[in-house]
PDB file of N, CA and C in Angstrom:
ATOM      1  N   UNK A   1     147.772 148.996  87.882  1.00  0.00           N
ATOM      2  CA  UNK A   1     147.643 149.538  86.544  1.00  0.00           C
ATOM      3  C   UNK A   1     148.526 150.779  86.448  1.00  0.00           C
ATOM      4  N   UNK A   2     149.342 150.609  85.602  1.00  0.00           N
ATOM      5  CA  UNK A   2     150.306 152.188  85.265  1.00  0.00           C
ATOM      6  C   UNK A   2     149.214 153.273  84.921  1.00  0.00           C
ATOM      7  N   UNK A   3     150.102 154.622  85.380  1.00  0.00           N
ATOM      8  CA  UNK A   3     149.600 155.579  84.401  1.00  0.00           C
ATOM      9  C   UNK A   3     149.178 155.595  82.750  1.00  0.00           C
ATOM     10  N   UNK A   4     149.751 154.903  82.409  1.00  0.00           N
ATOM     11  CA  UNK A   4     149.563 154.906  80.750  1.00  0.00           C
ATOM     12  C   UNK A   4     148.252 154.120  80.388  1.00  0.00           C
ATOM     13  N   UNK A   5     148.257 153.216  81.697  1.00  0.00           N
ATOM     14  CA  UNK A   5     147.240 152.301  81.304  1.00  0.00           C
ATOM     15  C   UNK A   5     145.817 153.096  81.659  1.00  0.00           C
ATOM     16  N   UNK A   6     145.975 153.420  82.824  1.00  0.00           N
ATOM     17  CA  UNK A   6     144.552 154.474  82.852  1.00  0.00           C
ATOM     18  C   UNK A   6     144.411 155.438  82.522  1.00  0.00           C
ATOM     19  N   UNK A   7     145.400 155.917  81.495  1.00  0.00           N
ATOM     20  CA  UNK A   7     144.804 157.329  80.657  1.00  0.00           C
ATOM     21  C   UNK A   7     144.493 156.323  79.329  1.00  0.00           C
ATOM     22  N   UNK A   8     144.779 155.540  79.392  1.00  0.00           N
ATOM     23  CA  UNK A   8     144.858 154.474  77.800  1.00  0.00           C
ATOM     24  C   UNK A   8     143.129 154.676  77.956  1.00  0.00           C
ATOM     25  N   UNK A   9     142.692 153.661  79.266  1.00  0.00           N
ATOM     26  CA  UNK A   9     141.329 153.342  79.531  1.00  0.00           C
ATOM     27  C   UNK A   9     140.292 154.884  79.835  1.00  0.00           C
ATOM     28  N   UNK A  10     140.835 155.719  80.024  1.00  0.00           N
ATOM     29  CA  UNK A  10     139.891 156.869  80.174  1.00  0.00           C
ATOM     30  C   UNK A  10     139.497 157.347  78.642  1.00  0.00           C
ATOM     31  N   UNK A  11     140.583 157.430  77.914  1.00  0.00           N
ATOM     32  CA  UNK A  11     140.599 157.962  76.492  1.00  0.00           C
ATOM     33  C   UNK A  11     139.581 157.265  75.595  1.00  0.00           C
ATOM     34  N   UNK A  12     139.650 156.107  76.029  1.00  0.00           N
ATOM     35  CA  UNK A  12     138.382 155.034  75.368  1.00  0.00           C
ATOM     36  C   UNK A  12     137.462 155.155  75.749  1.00  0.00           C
ATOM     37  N   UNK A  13     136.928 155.375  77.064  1.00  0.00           N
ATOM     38  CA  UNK A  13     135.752 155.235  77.346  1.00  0.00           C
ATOM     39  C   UNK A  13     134.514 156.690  77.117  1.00  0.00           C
ATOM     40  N   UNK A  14     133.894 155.732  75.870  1.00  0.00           N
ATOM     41  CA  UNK A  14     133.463 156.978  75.377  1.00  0.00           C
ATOM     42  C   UNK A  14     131.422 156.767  75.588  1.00  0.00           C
ATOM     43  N   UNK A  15     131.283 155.627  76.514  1.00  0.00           N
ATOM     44  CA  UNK A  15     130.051 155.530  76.964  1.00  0.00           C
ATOM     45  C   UNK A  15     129.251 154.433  76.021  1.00  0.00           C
ATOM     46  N   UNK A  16     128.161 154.093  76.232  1.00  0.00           N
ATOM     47  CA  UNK A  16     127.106 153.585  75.597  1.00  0.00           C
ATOM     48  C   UNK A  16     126.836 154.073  74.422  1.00  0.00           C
ATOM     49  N   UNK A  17     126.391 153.634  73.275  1.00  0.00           N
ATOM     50  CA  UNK A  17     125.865 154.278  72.353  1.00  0.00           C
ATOM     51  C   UNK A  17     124.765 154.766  72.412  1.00  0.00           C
ATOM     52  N   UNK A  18     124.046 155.820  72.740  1.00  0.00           N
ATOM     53  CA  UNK A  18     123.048 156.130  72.928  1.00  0.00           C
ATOM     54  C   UNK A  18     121.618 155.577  72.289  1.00  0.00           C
ATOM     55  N   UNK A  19     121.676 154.986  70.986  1.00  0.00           N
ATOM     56  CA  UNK A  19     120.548 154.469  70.069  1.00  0.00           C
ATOM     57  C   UNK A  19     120.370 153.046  70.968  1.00  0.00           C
ATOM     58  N   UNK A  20     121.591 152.876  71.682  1.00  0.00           N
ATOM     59  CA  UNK A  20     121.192 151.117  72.433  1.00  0.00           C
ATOM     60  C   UNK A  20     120.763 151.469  73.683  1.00  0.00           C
ATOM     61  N   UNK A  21     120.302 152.158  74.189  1.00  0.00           N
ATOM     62  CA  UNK A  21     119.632 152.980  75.552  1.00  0.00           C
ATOM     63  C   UNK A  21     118.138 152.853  75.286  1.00  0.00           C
ATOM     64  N   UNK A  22     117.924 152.382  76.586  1.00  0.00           N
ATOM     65  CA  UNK A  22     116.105 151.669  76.716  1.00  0.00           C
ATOM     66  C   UNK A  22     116.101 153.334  77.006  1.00  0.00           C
ATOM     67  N   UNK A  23     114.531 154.279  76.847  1.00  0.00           N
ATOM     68  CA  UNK A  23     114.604 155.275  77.076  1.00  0.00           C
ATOM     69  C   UNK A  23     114.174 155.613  78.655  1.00  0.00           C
ATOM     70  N   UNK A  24     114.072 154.701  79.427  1.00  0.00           N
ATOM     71  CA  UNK A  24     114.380 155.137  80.855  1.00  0.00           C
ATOM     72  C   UNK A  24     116.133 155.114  80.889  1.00  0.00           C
ATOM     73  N   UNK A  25     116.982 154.383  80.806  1.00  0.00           N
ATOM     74  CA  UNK A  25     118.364 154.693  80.784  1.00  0.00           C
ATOM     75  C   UNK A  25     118.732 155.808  80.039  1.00  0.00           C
ATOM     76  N   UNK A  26     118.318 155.814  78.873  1.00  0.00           N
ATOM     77  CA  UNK A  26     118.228 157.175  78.359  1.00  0.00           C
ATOM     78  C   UNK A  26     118.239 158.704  79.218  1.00  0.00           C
ATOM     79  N   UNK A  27     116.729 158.604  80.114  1.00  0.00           N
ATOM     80  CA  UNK A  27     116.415 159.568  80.966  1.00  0.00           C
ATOM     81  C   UNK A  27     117.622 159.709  81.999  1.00  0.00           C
ATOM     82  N   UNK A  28     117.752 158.761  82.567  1.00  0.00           N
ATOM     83  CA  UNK A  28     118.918 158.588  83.490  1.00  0.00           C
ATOM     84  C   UNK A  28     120.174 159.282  83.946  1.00  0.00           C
ATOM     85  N   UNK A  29     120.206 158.739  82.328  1.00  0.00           N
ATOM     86  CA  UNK A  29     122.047 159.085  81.618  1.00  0.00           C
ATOM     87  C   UNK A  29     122.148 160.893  81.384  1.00  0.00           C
ATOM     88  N   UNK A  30     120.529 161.247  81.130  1.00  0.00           N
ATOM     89  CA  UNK A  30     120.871 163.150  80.854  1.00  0.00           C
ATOM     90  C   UNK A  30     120.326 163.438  82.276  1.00  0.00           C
ATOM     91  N   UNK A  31     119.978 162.712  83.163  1.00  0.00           N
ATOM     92  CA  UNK A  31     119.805 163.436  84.477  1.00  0.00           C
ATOM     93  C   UNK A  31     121.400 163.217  85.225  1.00  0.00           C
ATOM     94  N   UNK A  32     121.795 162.289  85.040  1.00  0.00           N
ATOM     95  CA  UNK A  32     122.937 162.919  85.714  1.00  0.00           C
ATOM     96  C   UNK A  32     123.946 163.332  84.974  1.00  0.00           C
ATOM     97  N   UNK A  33     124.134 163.567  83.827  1.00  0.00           N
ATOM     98  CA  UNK A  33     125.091 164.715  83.034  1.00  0.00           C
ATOM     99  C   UNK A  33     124.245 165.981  83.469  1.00  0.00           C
ATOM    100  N   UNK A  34     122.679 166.617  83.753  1.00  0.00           N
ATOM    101  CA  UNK A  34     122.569 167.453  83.848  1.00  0.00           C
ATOM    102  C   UNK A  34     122.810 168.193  85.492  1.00  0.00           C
ATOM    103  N   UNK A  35     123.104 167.075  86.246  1.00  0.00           N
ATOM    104  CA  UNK A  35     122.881 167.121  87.758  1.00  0.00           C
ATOM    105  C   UNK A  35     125.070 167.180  88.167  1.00  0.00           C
ATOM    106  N   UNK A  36     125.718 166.738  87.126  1.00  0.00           N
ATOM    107  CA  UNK A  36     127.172 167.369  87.149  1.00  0.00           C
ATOM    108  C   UNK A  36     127.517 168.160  86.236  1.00  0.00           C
ATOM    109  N   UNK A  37     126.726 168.688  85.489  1.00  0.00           N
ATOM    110  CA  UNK A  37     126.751 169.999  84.448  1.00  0.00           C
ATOM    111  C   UNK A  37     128.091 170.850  85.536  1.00  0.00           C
ATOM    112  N   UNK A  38     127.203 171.652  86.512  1.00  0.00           N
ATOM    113  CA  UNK A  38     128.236 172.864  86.687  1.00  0.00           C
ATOM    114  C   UNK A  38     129.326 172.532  87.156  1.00  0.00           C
ATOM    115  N   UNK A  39     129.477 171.192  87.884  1.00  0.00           N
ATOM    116  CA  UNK A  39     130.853 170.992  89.048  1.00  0.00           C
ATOM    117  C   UNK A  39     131.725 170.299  87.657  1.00  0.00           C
ATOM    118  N   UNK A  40     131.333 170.326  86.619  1.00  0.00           N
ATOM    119  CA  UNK A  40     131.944 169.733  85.094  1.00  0.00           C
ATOM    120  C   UNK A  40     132.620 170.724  84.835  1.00  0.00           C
ATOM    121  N   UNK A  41     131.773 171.856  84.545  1.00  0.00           N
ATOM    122  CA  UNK A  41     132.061 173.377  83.856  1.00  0.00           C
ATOM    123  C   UNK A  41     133.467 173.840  85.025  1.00  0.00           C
ATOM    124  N   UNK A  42     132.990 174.302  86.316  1.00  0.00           N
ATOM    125  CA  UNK A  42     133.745 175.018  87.437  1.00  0.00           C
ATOM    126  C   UNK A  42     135.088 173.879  87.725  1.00  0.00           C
ATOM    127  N   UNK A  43     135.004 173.191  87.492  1.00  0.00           N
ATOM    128  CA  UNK A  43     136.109 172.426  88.461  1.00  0.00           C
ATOM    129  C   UNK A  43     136.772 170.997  87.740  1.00  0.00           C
ATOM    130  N   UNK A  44     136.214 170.376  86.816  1.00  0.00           N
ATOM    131  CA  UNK A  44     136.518 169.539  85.892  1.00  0.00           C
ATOM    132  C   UNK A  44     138.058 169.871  84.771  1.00  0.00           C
ATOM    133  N   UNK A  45     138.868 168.896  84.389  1.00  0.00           N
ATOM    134  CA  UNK A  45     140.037 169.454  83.589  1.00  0.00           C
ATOM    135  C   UNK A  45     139.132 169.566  82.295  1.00  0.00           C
ATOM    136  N   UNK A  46     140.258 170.261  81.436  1.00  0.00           N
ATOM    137  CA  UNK A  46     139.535 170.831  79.955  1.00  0.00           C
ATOM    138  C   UNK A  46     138.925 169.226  79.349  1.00  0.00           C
ATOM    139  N   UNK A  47     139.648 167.779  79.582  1.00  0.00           N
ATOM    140  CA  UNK A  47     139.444 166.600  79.090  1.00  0.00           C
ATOM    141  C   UNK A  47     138.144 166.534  79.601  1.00  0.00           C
ATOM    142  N   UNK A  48     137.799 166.262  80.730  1.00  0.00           N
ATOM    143  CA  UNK A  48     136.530 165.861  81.606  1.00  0.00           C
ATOM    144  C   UNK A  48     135.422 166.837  80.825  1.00  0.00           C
ATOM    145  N   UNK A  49     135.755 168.354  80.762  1.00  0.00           N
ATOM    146  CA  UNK A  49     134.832 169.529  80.078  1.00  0.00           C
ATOM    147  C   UNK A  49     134.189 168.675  78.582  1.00  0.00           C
ATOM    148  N   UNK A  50     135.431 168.432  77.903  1.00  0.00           N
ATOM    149  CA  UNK A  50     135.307 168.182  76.668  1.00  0.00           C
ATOM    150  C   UNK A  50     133.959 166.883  76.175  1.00  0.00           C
ATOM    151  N   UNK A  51     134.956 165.984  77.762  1.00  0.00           N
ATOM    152  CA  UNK A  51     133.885 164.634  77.297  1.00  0.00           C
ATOM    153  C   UNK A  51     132.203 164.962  77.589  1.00  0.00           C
ATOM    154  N   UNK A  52     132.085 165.800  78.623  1.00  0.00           N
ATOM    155  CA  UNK A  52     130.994 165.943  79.131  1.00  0.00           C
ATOM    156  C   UNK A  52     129.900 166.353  77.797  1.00  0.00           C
ATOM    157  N   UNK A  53     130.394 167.580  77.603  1.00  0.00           N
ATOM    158  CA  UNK A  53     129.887 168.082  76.353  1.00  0.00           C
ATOM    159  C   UNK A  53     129.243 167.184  75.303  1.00  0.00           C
ATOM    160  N   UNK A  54     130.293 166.249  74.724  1.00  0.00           N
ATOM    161  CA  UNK A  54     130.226 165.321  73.662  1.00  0.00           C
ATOM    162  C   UNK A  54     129.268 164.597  74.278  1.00  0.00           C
ATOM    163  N   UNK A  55     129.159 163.917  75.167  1.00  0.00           N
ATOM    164  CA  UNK A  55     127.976 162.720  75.544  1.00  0.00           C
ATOM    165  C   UNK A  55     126.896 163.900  75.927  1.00  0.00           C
ATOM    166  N   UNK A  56     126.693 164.833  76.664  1.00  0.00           N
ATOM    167  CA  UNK A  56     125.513 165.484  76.582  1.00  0.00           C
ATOM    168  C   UNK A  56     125.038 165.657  75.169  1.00  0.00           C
ATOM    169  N   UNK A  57     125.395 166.258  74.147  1.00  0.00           N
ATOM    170  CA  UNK A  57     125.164 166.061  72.703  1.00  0.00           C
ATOM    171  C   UNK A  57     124.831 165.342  71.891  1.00  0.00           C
ATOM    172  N   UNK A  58     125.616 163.979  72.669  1.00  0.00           N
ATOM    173  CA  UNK A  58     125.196 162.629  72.000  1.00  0.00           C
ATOM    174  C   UNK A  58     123.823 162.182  72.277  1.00  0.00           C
ATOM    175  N   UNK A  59     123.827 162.100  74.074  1.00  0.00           N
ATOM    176  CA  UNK A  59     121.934 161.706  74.729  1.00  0.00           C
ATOM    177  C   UNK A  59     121.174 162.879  74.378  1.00  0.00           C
ATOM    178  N   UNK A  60     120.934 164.066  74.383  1.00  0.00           N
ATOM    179  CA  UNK A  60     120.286 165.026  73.665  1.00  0.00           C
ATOM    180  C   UNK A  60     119.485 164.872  72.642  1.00  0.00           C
ATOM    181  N   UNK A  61     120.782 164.632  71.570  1.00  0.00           N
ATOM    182  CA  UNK A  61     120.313 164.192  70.077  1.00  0.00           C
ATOM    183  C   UNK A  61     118.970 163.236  69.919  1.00  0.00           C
ATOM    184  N   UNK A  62     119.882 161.865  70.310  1.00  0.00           N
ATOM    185  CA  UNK A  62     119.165 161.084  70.830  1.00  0.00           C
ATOM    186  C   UNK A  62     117.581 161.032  71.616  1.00  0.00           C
ATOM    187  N   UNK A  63     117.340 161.637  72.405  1.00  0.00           N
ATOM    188  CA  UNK A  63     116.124 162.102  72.570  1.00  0.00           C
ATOM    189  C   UNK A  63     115.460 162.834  72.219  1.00  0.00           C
ATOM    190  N   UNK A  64     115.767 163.787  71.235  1.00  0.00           N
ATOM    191  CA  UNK A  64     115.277 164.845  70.582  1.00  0.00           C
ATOM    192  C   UNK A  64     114.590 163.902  69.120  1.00  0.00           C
ATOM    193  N   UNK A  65     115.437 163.136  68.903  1.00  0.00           N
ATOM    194  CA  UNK A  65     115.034 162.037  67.480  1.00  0.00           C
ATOM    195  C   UNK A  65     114.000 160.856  67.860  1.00  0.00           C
ATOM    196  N   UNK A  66     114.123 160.812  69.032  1.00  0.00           N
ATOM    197  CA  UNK A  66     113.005 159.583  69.763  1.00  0.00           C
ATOM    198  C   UNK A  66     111.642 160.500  69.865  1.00  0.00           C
ATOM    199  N   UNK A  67     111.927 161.608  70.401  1.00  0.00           N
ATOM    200  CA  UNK A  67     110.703 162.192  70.531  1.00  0.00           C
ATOM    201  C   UNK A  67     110.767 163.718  70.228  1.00  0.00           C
ATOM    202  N   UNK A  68     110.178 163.864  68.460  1.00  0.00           N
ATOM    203  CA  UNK A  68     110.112 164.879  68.036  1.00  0.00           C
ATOM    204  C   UNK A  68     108.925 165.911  68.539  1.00  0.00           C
ATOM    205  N   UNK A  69     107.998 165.139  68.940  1.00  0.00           N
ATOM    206  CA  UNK A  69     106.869 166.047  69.445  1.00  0.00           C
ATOM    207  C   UNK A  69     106.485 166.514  70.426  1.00  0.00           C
ATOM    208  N   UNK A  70     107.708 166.268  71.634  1.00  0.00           N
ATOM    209  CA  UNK A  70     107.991 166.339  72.682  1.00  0.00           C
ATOM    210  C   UNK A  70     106.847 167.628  73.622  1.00  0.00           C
ATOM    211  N   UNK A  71     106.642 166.830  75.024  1.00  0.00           N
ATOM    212  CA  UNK A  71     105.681 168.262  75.430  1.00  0.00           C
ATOM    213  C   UNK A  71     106.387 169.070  75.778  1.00  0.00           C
ATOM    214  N   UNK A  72     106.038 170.248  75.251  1.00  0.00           N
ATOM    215  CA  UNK A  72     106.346 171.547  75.583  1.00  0.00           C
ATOM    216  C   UNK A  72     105.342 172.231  76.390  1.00  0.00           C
ATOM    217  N   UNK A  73     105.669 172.617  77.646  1.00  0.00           N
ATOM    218  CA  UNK A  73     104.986 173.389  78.632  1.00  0.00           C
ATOM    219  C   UNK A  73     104.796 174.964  77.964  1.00  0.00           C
ATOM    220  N   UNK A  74     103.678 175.046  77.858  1.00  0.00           N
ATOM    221  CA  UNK A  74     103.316 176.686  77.045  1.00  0.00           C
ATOM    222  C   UNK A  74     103.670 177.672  77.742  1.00  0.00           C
ATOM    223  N   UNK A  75     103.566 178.022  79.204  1.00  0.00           N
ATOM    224  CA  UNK A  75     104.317 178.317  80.439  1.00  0.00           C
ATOM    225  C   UNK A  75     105.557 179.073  79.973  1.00  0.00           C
ATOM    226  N   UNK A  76     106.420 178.239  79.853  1.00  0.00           N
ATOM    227  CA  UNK A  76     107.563 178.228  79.668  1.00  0.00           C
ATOM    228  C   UNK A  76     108.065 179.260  78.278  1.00  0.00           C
ATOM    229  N   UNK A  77     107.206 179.124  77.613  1.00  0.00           N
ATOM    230  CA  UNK A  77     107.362 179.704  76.148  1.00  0.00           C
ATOM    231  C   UNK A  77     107.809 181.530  76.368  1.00  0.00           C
ATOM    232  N   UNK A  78     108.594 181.827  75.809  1.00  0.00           N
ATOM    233  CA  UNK A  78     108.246 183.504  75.663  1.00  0.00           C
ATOM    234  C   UNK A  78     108.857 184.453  74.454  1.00  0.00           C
ATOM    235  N   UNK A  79     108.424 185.533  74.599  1.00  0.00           N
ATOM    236  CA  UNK A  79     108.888 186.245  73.481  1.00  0.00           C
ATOM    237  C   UNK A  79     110.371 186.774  73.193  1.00  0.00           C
ATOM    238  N   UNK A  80     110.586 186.441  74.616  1.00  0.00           N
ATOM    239  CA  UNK A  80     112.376 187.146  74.687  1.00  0.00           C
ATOM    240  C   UNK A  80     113.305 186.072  74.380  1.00  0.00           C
ATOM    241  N   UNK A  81     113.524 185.922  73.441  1.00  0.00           N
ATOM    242  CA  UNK A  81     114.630 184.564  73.307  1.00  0.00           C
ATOM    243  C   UNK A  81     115.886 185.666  73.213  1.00  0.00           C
TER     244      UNK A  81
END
């Protein structure tokens, strides 16, 4: 495969649609965007940065709209935002 051809095929590949994700694949898919978060951020080109972002945003959404009432650990809560 030439160069052209695998930047052709990287440029496209823009993942699953997230609404067609059983929500265990769902879970999946933001555990490991969240588990290459930093080696994305530190060491990834600005392209790789970019895509990361966009599909974290995309599965996010996505679960945030599946489950609006989501548990929130009270714990966790505080006054200092």
């Amino acid at each position: 495969m030439s160069d052209s051809e695998v930047g052709d095929r990287v440029g496209t590949e823009q993942g699953i649609d997230p609404s067609g994700l059983a929500d265990d694949d769902l879970l999946r898919e933001l555990g490991s965007l969240h588990r290459t978060r930093l080696a994305t951020l530190r060491h990834g080109p600005d392209a790789a940065l970019a895509n990361h972002l966009r599909r974290t945003a995309e599965l996010e959404t996505e679960y945030l709209a599946r489950h609006p009432g989501r548990e929130v650990d009270p714990h966790r809560l505080t006054q200092d935002f």
